[in-house]
C-alpha atoms as a PDB file:
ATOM      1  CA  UNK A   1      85.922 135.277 109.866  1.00  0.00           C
ATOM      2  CA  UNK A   2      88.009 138.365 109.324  1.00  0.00           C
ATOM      3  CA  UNK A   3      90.872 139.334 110.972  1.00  0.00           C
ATOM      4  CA  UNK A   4      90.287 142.827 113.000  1.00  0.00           C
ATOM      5  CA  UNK A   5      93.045 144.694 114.245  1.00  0.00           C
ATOM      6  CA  UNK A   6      92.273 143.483 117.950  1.00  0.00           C
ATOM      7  CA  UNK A   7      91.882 139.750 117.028  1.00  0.00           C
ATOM      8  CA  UNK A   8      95.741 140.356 115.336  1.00  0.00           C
ATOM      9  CA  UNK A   9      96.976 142.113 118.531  1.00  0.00           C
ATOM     10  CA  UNK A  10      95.990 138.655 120.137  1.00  0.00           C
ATOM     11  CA  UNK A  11      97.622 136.961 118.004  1.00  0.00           C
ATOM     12  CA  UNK A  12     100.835 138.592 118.177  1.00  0.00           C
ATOM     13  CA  UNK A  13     100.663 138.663 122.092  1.00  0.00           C
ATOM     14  CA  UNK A  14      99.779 134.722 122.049  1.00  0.00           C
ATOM     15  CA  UNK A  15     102.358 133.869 119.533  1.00  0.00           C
ATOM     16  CA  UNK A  16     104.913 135.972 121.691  1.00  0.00           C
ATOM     17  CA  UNK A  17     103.985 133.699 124.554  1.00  0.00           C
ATOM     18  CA  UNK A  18     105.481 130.960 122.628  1.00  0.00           C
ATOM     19  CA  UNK A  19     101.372 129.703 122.152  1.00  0.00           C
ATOM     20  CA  UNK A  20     101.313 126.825 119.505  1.00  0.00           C
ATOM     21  CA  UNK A  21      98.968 127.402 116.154  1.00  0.00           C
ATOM     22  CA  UNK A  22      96.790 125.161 117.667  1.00  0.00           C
ATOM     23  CA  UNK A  23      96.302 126.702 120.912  1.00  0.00           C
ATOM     24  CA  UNK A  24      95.988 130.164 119.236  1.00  0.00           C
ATOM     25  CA  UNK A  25      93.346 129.444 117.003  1.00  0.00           C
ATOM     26  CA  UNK A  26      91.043 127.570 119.863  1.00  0.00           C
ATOM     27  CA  UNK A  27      91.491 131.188 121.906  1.00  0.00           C
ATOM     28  CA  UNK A  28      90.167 133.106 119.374  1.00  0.00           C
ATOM     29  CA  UNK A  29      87.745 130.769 117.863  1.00  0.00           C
ATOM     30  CA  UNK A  30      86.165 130.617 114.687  1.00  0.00           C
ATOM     31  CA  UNK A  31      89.593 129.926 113.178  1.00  0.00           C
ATOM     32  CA  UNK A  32      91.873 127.004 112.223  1.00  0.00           C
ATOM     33  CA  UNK A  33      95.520 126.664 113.298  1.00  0.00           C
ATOM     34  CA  UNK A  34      96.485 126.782 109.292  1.00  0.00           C
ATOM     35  CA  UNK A  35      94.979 130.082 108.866  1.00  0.00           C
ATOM     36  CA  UNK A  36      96.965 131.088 112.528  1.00  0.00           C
ATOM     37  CA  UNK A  37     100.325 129.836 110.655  1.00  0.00           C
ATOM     38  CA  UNK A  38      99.401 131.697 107.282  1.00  0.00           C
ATOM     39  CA  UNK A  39      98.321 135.029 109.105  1.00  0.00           C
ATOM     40  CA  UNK A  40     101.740 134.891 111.512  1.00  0.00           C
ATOM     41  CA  UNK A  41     103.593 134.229 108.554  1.00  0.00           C
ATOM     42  CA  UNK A  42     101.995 136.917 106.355  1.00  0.00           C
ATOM     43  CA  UNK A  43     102.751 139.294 109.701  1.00  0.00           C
ATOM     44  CA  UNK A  44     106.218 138.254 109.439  1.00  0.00           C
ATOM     45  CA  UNK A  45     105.913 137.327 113.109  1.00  0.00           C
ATOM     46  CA  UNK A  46     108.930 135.411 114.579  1.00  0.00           C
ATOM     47  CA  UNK A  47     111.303 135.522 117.611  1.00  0.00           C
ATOM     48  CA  UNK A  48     108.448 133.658 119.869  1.00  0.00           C
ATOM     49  CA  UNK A  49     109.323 132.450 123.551  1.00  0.00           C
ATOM     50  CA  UNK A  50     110.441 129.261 123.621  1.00  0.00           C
ATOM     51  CA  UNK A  51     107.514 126.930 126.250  1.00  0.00           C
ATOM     52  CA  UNK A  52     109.724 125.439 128.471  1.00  0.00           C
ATOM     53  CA  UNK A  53     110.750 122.034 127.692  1.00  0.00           C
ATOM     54  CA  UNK A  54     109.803 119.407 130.421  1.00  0.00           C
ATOM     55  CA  UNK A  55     112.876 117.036 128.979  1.00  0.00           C
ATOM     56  CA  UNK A  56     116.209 117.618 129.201  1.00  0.00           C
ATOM     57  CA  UNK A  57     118.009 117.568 125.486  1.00  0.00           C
ATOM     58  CA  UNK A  58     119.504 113.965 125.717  1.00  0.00           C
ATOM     59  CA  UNK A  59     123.380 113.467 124.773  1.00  0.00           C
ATOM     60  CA  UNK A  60     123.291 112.061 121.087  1.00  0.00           C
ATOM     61  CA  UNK A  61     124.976 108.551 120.784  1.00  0.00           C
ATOM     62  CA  UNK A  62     128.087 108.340 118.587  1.00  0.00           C
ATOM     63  CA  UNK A  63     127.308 106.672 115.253  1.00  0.00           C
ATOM     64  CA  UNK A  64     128.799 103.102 114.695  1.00  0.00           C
ATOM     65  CA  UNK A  65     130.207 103.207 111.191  1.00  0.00           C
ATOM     66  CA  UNK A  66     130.078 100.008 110.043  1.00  0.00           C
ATOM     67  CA  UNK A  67     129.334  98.607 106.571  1.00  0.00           C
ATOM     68  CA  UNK A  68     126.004  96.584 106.242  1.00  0.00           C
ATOM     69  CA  UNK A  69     126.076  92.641 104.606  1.00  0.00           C
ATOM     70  CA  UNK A  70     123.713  92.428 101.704  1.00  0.00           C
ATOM     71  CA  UNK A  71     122.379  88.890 101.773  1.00  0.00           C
ATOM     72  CA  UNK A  72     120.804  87.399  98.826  1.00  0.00           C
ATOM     73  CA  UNK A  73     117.403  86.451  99.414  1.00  0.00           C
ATOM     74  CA  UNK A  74     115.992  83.126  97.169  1.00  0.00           C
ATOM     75  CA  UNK A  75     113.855  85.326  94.385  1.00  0.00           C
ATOM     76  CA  UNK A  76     111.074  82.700  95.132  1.00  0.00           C
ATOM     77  CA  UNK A  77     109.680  81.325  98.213  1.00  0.00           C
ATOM     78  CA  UNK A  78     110.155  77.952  98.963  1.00  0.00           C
ATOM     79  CA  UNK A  79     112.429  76.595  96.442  1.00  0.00           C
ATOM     80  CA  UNK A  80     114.319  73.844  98.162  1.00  0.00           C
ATOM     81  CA  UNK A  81     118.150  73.274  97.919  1.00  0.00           C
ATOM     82  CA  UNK A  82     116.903  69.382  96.260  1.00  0.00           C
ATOM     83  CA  UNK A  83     114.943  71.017  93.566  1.00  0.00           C
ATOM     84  CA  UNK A  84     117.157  73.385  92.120  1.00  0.00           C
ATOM     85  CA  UNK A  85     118.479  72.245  88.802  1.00  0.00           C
ATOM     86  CA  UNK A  86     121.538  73.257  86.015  1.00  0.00           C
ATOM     87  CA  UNK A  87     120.839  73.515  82.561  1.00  0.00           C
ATOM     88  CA  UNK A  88     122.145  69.815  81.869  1.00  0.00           C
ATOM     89  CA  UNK A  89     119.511  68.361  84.361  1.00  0.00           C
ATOM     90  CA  UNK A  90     116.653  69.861  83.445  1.00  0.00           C
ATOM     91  CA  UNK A  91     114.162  67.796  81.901  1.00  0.00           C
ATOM     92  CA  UNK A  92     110.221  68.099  80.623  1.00  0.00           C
ATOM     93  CA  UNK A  93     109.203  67.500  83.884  1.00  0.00           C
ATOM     94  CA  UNK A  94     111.485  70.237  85.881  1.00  0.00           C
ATOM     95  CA  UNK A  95     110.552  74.157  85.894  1.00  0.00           C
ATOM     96  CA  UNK A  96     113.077  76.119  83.720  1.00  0.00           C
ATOM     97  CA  UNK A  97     112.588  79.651  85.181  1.00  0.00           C
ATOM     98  CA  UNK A  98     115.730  80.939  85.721  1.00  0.00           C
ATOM     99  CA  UNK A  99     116.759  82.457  89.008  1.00  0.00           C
ATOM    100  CA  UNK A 100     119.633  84.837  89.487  1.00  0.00           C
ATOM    101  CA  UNK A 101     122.759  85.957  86.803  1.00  0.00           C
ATOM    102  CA  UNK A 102     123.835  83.198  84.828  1.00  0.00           C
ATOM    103  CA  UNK A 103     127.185  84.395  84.623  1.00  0.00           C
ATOM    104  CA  UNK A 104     127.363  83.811  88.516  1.00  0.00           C
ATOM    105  CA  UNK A 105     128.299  80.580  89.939  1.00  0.00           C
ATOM    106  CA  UNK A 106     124.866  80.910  92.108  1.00  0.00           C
ATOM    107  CA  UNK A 107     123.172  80.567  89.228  1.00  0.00           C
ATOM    108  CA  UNK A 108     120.353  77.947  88.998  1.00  0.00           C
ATOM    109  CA  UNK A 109     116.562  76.940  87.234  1.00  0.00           C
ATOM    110  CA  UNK A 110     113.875  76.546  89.816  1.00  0.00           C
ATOM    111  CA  UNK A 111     113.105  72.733  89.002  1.00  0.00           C
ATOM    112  CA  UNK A 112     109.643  72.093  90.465  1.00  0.00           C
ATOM    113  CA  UNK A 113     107.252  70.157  89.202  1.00  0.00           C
ATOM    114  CA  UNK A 114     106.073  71.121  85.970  1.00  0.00           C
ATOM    115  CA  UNK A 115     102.266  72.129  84.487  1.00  0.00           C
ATOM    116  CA  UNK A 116     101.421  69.602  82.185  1.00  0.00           C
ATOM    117  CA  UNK A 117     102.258  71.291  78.226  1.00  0.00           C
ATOM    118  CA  UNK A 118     104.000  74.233  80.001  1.00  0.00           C
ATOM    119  CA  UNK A 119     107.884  74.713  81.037  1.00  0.00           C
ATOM    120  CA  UNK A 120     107.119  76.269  84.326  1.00  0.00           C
ATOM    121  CA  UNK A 121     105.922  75.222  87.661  1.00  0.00           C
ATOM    122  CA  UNK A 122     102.339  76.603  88.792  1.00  0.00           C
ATOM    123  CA  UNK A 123     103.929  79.494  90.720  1.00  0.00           C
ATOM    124  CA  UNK A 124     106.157  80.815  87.782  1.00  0.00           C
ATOM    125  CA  UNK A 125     103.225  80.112  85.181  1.00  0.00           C
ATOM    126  CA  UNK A 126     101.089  82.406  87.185  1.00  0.00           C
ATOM    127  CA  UNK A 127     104.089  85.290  86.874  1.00  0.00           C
ATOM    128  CA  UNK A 128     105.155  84.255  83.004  1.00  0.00           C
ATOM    129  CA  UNK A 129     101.521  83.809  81.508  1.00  0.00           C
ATOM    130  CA  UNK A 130      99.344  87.049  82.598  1.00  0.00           C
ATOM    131  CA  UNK A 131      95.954  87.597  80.809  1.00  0.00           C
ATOM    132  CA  UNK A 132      95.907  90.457  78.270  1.00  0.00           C
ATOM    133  CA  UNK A 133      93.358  91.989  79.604  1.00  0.00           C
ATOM    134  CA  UNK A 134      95.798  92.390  83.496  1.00  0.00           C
ATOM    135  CA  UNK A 135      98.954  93.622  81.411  1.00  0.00           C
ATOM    136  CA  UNK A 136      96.839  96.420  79.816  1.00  0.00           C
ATOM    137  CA  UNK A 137      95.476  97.323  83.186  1.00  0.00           C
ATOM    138  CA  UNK A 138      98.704  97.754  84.754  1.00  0.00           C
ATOM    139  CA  UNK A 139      99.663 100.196  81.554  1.00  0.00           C
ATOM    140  CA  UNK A 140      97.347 102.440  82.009  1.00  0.00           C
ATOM    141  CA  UNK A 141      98.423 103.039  85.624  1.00  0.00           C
ATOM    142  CA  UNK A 142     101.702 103.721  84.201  1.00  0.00           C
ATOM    143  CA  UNK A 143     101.365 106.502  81.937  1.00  0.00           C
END
């Protein structure tokens, strides 16, 4: 499709009309509305008619300032308040993953029930101990 100097007079009488892209290009066919938007701006074409707008412009609402809480959420997912441990009560049997800044007073280990010959519970194991293979995987993505 080329443009012809009667199938630009349409356009410039269509986009004066206040005629979207779309509607443009499906009047003179065999063209898409990106190639109407790249030929009116290549024209230099502006000042179209506004369409009138069914909807009147609504009064904007006056913004609330108001600061916003950050809560906390638990880093894992159901970690009950009974399992949670300090550093003096963990023992071989308790998960040691630590959770949150130790130098807060928040601070706690997970404490669930340990793999057997590993210091974490089966949910932190599965984040701690990755196969090689996974780790390299998610390097190459990186780079």
């Amino acid at each position: 499709m080329t443009w012809t100097d009667e199938r630009v007079e349409t356009l410039k009488k269509l986009w004066a009309e206040g005629l979207s892209a779309s509607q443009i290009a499906a009047a003179l066919g065999g063209v898409t509305r990106n190639a109407v938007i790249g030929k009116v701006h290549r024209l230099g074409l502006s000042g179209r008619a506004k369409a009138p707008s069914s909807a009147a412009p609504r009064p904007r609402k006056p913004r609330v300032h108001s600061h916003m809480l950050r809560v906390s959420r638990p880093s894992i997912r159901g970690n009950p308040l009974g399992q949670r441990r300090t550093l003096l009560e963990l023992t071989e049997e308790t998960c040691r993953w630590p959770i949150g800044d130790p130098g807060q007073p928040d601070f706690f280990f997970c404490g669930g029930q340990t793999i057997t010959g590993l210091p974490y519970c089966a949910y932190h194991s599965r984040v701690a101990y990755q196969p090689p293979n996974m780790r390299r995987d998610r390097r190459q993505f990186r780079g």
